[in-house]
C-alpha atoms as a PDB file:
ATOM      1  CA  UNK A   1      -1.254 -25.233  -1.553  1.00  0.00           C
ATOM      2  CA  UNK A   2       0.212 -22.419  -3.504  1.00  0.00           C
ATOM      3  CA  UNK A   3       1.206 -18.860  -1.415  1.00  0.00           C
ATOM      4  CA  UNK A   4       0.844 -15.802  -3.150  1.00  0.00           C
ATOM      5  CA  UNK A   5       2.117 -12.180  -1.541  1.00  0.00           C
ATOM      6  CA  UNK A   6      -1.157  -9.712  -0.396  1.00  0.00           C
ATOM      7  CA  UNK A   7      -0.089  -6.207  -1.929  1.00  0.00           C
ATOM      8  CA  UNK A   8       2.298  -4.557   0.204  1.00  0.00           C
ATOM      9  CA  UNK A   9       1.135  -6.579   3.387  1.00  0.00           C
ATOM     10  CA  UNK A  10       3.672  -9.064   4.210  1.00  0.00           C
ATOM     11  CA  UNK A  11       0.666 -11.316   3.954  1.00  0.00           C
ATOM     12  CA  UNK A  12       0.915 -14.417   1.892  1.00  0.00           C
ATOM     13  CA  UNK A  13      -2.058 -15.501   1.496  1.00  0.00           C
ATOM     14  CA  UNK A  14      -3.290 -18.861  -0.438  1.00  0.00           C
ATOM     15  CA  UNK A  15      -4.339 -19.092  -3.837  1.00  0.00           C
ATOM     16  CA  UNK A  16      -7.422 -20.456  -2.885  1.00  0.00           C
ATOM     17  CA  UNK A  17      -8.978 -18.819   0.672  1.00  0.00           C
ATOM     18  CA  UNK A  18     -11.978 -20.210   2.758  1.00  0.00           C
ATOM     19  CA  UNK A  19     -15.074 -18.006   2.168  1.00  0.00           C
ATOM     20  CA  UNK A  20     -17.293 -18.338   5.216  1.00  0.00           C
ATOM     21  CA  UNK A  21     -20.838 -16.877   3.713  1.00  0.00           C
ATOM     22  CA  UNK A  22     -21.959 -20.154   3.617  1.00  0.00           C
ATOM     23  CA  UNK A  23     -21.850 -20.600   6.985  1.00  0.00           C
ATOM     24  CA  UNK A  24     -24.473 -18.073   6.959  1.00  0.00           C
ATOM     25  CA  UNK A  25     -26.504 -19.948   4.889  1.00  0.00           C
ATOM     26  CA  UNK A  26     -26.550 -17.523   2.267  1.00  0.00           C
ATOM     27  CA  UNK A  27     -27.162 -20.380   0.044  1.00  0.00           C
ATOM     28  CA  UNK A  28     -29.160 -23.121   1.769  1.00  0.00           C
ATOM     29  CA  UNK A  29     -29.938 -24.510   4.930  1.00  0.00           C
ATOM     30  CA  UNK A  30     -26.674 -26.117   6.575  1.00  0.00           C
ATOM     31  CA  UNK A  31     -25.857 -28.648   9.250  1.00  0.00           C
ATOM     32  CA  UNK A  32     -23.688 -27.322  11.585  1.00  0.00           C
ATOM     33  CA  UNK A  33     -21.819 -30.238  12.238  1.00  0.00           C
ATOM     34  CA  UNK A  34     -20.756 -30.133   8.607  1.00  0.00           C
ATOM     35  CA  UNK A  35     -20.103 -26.344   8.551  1.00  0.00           C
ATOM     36  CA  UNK A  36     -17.818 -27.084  11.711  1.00  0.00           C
ATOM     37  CA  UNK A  37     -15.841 -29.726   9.807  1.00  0.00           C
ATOM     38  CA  UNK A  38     -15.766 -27.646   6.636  1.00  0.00           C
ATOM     39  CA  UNK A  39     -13.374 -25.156   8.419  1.00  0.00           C
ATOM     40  CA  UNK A  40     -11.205 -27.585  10.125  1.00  0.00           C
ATOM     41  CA  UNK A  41     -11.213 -29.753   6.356  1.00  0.00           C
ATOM     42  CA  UNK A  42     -10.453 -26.003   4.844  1.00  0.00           C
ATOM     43  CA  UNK A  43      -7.477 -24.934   7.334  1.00  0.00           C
ATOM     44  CA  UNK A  44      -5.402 -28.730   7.607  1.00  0.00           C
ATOM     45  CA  UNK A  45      -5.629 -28.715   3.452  1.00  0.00           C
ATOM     46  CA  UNK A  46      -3.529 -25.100   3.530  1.00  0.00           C
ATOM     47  CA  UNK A  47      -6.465 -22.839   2.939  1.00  0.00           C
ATOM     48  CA  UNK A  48      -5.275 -20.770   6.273  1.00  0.00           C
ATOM     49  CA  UNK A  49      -7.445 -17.463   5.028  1.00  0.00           C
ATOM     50  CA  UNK A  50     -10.570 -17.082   6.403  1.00  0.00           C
ATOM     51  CA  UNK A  51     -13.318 -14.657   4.957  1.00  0.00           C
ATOM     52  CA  UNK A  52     -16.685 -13.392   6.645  1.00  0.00           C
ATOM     53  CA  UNK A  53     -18.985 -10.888   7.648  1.00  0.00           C
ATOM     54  CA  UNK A  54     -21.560  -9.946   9.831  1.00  0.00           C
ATOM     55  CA  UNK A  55     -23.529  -9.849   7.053  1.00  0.00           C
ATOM     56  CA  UNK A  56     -22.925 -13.586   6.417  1.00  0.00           C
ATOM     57  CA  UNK A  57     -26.393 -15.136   8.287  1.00  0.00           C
ATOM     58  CA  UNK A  58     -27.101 -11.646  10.292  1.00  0.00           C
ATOM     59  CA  UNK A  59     -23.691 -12.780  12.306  1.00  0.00           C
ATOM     60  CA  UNK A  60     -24.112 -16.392  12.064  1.00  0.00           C
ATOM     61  CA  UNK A  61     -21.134 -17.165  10.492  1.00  0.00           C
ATOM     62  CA  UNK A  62     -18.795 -15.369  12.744  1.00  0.00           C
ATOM     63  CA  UNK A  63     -20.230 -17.322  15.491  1.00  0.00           C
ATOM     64  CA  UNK A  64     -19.585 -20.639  13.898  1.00  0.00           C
ATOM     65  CA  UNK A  65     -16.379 -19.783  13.233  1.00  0.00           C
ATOM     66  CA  UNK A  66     -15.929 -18.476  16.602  1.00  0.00           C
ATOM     67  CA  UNK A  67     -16.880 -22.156  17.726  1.00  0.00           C
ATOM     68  CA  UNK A  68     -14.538 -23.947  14.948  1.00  0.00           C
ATOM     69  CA  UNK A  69     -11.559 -21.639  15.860  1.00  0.00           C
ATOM     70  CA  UNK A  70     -12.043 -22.546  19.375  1.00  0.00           C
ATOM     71  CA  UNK A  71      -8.936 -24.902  20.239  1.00  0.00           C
ATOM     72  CA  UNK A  72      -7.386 -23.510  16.970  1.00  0.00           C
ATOM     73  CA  UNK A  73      -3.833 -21.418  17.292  1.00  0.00           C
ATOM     74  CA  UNK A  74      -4.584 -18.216  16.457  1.00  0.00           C
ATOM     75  CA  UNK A  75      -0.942 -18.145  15.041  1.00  0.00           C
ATOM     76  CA  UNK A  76      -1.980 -20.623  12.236  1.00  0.00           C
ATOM     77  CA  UNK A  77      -4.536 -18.665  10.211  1.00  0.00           C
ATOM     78  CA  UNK A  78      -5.731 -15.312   8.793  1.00  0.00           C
ATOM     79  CA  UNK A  79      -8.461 -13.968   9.344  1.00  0.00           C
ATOM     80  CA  UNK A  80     -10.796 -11.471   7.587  1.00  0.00           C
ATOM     81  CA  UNK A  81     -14.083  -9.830   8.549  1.00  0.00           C
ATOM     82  CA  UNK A  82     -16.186  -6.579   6.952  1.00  0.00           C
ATOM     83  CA  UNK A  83     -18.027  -3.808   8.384  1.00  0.00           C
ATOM     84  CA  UNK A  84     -21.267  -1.907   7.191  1.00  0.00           C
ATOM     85  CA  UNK A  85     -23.469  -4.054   5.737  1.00  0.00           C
ATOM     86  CA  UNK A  86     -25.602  -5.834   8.413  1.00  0.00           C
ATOM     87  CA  UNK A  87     -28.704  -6.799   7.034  1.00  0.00           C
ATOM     88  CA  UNK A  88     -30.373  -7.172   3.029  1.00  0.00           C
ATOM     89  CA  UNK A  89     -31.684  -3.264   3.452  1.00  0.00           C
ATOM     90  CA  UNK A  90     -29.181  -2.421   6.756  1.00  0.00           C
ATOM     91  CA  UNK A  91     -26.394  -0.324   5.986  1.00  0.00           C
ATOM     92  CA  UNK A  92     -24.176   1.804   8.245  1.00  0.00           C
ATOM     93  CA  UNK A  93     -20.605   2.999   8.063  1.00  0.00           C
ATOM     94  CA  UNK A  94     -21.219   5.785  10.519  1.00  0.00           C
ATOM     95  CA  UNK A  95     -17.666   6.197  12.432  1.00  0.00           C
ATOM     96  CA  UNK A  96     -19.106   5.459  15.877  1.00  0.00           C
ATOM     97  CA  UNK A  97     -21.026   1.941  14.090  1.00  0.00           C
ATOM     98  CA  UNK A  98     -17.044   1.044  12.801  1.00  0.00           C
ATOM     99  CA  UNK A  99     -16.044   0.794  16.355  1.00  0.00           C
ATOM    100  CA  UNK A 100     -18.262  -0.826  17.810  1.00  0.00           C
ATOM    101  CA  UNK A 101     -18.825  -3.663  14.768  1.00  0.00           C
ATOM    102  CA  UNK A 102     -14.884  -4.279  14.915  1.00  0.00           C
ATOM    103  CA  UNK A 103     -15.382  -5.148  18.262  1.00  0.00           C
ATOM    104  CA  UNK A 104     -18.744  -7.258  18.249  1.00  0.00           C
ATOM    105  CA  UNK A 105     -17.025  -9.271  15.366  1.00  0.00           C
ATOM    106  CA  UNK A 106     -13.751 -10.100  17.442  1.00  0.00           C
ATOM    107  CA  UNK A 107     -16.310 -10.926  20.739  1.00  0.00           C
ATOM    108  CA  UNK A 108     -18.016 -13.471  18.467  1.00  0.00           C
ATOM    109  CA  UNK A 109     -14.844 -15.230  16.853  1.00  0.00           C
ATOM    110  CA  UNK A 110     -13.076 -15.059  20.077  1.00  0.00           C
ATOM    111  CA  UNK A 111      -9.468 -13.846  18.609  1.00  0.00           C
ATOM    112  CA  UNK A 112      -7.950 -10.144  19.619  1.00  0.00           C
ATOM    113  CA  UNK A 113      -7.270  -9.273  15.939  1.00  0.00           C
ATOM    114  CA  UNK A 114      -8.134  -9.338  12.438  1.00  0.00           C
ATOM    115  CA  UNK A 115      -5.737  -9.343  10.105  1.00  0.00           C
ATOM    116  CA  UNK A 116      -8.112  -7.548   7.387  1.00  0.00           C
ATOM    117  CA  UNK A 117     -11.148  -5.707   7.853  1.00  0.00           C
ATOM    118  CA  UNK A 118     -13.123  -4.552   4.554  1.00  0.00           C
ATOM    119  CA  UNK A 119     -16.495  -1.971   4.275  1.00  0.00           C
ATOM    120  CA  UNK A 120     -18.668  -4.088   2.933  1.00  0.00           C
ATOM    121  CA  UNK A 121     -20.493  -3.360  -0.232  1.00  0.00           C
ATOM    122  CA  UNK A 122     -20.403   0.188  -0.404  1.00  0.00           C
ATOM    123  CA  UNK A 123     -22.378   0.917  -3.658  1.00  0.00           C
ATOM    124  CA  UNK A 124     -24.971   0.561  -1.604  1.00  0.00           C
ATOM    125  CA  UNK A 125     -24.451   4.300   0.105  1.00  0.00           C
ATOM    126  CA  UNK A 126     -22.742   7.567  -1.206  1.00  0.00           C
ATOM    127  CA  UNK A 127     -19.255   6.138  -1.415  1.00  0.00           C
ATOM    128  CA  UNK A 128     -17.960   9.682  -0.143  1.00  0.00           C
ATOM    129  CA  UNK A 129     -18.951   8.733   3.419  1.00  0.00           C
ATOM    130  CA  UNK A 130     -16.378   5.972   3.129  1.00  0.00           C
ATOM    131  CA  UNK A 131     -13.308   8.095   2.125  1.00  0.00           C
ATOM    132  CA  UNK A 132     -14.428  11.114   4.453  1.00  0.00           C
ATOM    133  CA  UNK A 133     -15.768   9.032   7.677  1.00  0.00           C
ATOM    134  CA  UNK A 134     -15.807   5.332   7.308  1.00  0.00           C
ATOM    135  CA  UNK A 135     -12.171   4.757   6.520  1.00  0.00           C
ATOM    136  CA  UNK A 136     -10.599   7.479   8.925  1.00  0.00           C
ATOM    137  CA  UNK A 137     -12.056   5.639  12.088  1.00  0.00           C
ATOM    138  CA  UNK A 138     -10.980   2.298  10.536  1.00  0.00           C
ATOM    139  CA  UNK A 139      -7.270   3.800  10.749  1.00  0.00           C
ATOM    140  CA  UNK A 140      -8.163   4.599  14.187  1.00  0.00           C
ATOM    141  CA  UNK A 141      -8.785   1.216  15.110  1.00  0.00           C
ATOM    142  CA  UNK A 142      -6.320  -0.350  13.195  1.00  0.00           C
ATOM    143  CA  UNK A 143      -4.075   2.165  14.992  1.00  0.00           C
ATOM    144  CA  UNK A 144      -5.502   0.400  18.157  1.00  0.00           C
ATOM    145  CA  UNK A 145      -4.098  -2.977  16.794  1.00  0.00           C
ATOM    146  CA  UNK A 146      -7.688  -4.618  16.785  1.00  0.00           C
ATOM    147  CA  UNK A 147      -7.300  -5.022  12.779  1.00  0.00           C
ATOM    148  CA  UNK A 148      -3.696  -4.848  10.783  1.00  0.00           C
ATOM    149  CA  UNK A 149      -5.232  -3.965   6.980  1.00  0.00           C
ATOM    150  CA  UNK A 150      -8.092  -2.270   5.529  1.00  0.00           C
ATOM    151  CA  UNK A 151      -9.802  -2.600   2.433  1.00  0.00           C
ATOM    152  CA  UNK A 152     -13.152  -1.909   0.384  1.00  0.00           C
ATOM    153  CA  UNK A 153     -15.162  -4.864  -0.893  1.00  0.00           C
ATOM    154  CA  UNK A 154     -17.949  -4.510  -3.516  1.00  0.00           C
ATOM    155  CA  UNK A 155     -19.316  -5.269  -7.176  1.00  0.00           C
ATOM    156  CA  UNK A 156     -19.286  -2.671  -9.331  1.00  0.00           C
ATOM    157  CA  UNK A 157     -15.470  -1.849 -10.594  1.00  0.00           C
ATOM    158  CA  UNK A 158     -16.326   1.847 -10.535  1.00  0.00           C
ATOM    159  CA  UNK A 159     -15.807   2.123  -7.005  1.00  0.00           C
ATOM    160  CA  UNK A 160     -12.577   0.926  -6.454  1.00  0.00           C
ATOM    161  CA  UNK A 161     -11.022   3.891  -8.331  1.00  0.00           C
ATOM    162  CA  UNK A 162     -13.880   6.246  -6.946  1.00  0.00           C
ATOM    163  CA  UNK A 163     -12.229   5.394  -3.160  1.00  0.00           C
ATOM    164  CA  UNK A 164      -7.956   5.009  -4.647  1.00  0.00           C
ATOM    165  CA  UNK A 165      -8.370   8.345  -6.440  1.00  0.00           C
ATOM    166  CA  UNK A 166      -8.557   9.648  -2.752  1.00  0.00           C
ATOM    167  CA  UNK A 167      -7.453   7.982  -0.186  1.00  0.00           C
ATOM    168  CA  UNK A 168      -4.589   4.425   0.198  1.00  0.00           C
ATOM    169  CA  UNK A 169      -6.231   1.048   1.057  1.00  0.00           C
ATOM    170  CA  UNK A 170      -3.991  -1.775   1.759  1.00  0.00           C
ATOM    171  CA  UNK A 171      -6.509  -4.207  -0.091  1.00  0.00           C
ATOM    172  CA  UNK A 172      -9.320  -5.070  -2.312  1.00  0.00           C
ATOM    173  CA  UNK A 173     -11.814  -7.468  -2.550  1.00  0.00           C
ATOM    174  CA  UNK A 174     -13.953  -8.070  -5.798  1.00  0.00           C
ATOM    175  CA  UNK A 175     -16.592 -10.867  -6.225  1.00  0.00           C
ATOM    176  CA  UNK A 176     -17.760 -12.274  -9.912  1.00  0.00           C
ATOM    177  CA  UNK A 177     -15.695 -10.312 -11.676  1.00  0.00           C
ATOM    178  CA  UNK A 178     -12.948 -12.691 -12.744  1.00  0.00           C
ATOM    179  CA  UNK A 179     -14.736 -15.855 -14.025  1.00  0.00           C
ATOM    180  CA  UNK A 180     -14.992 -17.800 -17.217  1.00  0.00           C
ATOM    181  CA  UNK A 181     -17.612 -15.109 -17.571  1.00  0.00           C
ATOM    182  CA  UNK A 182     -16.231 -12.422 -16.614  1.00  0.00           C
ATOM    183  CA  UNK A 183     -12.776 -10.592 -16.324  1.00  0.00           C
ATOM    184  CA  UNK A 184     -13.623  -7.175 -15.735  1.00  0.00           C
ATOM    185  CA  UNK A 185     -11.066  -7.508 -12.433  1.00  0.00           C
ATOM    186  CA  UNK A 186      -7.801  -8.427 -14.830  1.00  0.00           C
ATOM    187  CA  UNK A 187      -8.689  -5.034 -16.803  1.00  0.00           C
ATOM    188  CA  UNK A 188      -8.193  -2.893 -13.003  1.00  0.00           C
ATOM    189  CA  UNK A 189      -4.838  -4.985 -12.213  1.00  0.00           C
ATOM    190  CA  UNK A 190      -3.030  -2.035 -13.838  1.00  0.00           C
ATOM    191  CA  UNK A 191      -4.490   0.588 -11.666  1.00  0.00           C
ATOM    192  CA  UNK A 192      -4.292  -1.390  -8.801  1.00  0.00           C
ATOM    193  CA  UNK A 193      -0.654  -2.532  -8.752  1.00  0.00           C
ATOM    194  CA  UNK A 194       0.318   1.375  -9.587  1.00  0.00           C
ATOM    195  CA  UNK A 195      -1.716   1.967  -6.128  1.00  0.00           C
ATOM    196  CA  UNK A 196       0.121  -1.074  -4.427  1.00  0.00           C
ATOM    197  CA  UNK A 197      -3.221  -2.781  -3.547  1.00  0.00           C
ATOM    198  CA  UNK A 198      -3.347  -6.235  -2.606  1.00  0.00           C
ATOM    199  CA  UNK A 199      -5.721  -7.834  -4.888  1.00  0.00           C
ATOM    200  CA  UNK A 200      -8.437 -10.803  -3.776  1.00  0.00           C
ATOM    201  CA  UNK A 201     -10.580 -12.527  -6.092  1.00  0.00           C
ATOM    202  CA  UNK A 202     -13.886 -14.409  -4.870  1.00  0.00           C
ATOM    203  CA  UNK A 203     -16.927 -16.198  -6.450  1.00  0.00           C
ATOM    204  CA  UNK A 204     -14.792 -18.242  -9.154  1.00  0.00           C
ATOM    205  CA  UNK A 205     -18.733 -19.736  -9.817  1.00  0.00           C
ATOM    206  CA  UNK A 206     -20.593 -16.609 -10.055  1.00  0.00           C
ATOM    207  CA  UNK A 207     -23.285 -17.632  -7.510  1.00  0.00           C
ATOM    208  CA  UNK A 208     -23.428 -20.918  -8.553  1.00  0.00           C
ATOM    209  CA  UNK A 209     -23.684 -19.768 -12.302  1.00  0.00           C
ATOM    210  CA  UNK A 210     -20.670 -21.493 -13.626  1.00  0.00           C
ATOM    211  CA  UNK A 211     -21.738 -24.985 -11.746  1.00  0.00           C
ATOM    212  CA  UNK A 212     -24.048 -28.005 -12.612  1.00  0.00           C
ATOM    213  CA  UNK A 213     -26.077 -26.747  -9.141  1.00  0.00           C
ATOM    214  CA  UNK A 214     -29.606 -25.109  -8.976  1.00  0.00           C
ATOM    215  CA  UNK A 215     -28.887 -21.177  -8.986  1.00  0.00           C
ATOM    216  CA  UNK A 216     -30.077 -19.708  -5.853  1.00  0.00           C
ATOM    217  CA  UNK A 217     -33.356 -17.402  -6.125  1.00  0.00           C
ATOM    218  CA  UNK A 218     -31.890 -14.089  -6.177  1.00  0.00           C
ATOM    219  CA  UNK A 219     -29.483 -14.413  -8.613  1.00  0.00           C
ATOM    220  CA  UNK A 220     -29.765 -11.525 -11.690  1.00  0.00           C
ATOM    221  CA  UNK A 221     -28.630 -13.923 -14.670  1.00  0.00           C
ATOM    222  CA  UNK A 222     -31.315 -13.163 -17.697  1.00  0.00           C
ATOM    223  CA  UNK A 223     -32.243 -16.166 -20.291  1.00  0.00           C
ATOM    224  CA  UNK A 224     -29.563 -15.393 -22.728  1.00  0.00           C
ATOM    225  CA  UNK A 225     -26.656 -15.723 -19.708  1.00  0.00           C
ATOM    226  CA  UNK A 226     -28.137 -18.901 -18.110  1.00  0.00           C
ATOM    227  CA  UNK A 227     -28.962 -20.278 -21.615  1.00  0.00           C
ATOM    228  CA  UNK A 228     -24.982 -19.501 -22.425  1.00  0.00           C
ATOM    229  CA  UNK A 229     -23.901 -21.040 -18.751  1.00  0.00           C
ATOM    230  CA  UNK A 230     -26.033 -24.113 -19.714  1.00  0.00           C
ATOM    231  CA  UNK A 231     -24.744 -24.798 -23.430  1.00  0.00           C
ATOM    232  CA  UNK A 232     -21.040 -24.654 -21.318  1.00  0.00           C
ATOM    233  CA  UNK A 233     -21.581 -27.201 -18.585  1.00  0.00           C
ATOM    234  CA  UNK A 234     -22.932 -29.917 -21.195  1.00  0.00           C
ATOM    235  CA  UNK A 235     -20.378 -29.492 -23.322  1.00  0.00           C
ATOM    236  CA  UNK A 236     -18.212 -29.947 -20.099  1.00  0.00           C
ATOM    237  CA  UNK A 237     -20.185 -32.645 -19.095  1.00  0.00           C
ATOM    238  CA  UNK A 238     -19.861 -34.707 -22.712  1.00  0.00           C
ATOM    239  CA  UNK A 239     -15.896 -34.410 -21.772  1.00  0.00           C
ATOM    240  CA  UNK A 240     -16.438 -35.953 -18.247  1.00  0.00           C
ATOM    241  CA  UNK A 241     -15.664 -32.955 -16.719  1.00  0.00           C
ATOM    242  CA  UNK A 242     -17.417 -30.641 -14.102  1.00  0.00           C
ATOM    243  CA  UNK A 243     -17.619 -26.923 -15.095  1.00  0.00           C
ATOM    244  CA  UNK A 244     -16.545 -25.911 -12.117  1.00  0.00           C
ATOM    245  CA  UNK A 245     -13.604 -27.342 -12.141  1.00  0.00           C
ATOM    246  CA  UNK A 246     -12.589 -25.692 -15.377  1.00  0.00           C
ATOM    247  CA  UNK A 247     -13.659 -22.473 -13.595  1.00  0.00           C
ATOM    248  CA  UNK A 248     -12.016 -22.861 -10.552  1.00  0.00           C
ATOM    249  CA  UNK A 249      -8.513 -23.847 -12.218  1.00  0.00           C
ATOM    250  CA  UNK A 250      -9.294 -20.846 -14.841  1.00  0.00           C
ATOM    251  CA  UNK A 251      -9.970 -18.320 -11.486  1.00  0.00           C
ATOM    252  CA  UNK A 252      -6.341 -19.244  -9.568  1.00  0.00           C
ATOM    253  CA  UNK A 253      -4.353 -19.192 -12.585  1.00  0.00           C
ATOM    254  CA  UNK A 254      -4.382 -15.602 -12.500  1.00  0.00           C
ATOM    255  CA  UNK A 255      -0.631 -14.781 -10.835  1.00  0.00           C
ATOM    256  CA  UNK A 256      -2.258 -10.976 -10.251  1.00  0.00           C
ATOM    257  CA  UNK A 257      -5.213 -12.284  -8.004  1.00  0.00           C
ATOM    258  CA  UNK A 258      -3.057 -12.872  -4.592  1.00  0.00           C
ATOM    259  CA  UNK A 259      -6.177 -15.084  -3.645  1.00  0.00           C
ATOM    260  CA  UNK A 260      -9.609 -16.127  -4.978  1.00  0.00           C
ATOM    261  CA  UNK A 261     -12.472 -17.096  -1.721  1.00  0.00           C
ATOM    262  CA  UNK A 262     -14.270 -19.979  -2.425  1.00  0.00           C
ATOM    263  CA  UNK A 263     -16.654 -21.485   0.342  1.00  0.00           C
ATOM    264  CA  UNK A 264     -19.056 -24.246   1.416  1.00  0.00           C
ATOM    265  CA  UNK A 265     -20.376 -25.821   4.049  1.00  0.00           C
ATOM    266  CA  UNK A 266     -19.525 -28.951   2.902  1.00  0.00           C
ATOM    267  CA  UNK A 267     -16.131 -30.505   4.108  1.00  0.00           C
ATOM    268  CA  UNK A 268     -16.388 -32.692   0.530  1.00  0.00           C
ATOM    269  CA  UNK A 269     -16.604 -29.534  -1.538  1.00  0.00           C
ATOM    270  CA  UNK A 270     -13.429 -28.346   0.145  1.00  0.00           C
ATOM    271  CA  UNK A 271     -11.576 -31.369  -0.491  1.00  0.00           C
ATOM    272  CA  UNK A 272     -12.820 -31.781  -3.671  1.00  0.00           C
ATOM    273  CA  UNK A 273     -11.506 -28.122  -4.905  1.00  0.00           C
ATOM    274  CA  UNK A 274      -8.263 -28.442  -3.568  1.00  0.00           C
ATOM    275  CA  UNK A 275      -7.679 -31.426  -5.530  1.00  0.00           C
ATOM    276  CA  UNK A 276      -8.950 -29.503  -8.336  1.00  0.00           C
ATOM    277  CA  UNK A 277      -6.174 -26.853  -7.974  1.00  0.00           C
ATOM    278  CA  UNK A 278      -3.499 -29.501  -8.240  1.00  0.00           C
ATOM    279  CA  UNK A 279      -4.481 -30.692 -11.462  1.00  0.00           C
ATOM    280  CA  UNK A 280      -3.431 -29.160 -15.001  1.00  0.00           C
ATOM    281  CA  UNK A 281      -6.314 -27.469 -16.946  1.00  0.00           C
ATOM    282  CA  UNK A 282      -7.225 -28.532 -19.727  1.00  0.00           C
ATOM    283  CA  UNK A 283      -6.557 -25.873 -22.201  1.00  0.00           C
ATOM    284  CA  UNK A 284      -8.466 -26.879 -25.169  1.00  0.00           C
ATOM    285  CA  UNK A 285     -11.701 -27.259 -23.469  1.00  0.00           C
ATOM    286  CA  UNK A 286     -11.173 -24.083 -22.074  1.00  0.00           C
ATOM    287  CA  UNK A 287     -10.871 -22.641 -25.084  1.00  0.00           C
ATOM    288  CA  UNK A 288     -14.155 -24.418 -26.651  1.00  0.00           C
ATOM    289  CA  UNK A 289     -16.514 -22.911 -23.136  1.00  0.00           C
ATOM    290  CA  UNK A 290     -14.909 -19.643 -23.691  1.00  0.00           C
ATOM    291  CA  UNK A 291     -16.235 -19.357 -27.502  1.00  0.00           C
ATOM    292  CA  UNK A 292     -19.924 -21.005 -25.987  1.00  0.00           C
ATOM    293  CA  UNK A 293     -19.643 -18.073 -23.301  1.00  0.00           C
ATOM    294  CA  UNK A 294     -18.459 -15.235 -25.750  1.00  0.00           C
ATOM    295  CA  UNK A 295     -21.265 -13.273 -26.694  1.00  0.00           C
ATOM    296  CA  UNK A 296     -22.376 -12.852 -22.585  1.00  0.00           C
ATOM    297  CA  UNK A 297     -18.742 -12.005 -22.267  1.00  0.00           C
ATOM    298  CA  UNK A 298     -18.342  -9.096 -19.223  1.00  0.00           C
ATOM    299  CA  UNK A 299     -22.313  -9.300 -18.492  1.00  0.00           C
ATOM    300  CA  UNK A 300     -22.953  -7.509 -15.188  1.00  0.00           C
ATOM    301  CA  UNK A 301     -25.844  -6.332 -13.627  1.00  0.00           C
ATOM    302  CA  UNK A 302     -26.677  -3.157 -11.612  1.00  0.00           C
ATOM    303  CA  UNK A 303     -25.710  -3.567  -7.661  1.00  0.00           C
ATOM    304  CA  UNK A 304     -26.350  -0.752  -4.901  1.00  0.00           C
ATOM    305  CA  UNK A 305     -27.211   2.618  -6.404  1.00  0.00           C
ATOM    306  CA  UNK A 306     -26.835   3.241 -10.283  1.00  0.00           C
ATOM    307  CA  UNK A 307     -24.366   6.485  -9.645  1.00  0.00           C
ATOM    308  CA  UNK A 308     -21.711   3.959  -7.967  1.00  0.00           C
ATOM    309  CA  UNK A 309     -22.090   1.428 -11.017  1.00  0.00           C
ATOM    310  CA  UNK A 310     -20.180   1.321 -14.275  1.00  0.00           C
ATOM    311  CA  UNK A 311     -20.747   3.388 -17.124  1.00  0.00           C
ATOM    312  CA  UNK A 312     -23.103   5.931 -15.284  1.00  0.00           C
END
């Protein structure tokens, strides 16, 4: 496992980090057996960052991993939670809801710290709230030495400078928006680096997108992107090659990305993408899916309100 340097932290953090959602499952039904043994696969094959949210199953995922983490050392992993986003519809960075959700999500995964805490989502709200309220009584905890950095997390790229412009962060977290599809992420790296951000990468699939798997109901891809997505995997296929290997290997090569969270619930997946990251790419048929997904090139969609999205 390669170790890449978080920002400013101190943190090295792997180049490919355990995403927990799907402990939640966010994408199917799991058995919790498996999920257990996904985690324990995830942390002995050097993947020693952990990502979650309360959000993540309505707080089933930090319970899981409260039960995985158990008999682990605390010592031996990071660990990184989120704050605000509770429920589909449910949002509330309120300074007196910060407080009490740091706490609720270190009672559930049983540990006295975390070593990041993000607001989750925040184009879903007036993103002002999270530079005037949210943020302040996130210093205050971290002050308390229940969490050690803070960060945003999100879709749209508009609202990472909307919150930098005004206030620090230590880190960042943006999801589908460094892909085979999309790069949109590289283009901030500038900005970011000038702010000293740490920089995390997650969703190297795009939901499931850039696989050979069924994409999950409430995905946004129109015709024309899963049409382009499709044309990709065969031609990956008629090499003998999965596409999401290509887009894995094509997600950590990134030197500027100081991580990229990938997650299942399946302890084969895990095993199966870390043996991915050890292998060279190959470069030509990267070149051939990038032409097939050219003309869908930096498609987005429109997440939380339309004033926090890009180009409104």
């Amino acid at each position: 496992m390669k170790y890449r340097p978080l920002g400013r932290t101190g943190l090295q953090l792997p180049w490919l980090s355990f995403g927990a959602s799907s402990l939640g499952q966010e994408f199917r039904g799991v058995d919790i057996n498996e999920a257990m043994r996904s985690v324990h696969t995830a942390l002995d094959l050097g993947m020693n960052f952990i990502d979650t949210s309360p959000f993540y199953g309505r707080g089933m995922s930090e319970v899981l991993l409260g039960v995985a983490l158990r008999d682990v050392p605390r010592s031996s992993y990071l660990l990184g939670s989120k704050l605000g986003r509770y429920d589909a519809a449910h949002f509330d960075f309120s300074a007196k809801r910060v407080a009490e959700s740091v706490d609720v999500s270190l009672h559930r995964m049983g540990v006295d710290h975390l070593d990041i805490m993000l607001c989750h989502d925040i184009e879903f709200v007036d993103m002002q709230q999270i530079v005037d309220e949210t943020l302040p009584a996130l210093r205050k905890v971290r002050d308390q030495g229940k969490v050690r950095f803070i960060g945003v997390s999100g879709y749209p790229m508009k609202m990472f400078r909307f919150i930098l412009d005004q206030t620090d962060l230590d880190v960042v977290l943006s999801y589908n928006h460094y892909t085979l599809q999309n790069t949109m992420f590289a283009d901030l790296v500038p900005y970011l680096k000038a702010k000293q951000v740490g920089i995390m990468n997650a969703a190297p699939f795009s939901a499931r997108l850039l696989t050979n798997q069924t994409l999950p109901k409430w995905h946004k891809a129109t015709p024309e992107v899963r049409d382009c997505a499709r044309r990709a995997s065969e031609l990956c296929a008629s090499r003998g090659i999965d596409i999401a290997q290509l887009a894995l290997q094509y997600s950590i090569a990134n030197e500027d990305m100081a991580t990229c969270v990938v997650g299942s619930a399946n302890p084969d997946n895990v095993r199966k993408w870390v043996q991915w990251s050890e292998q060279p790419i190959d470069e030509q048929l990267l070149a051939e899916v990038l032409a097939i997904l050219r003309p869908i090139h930096n498609w987005h969609y429109i997440e939380g309100r339309p004033e926090n999205n890009d180009g409104t």
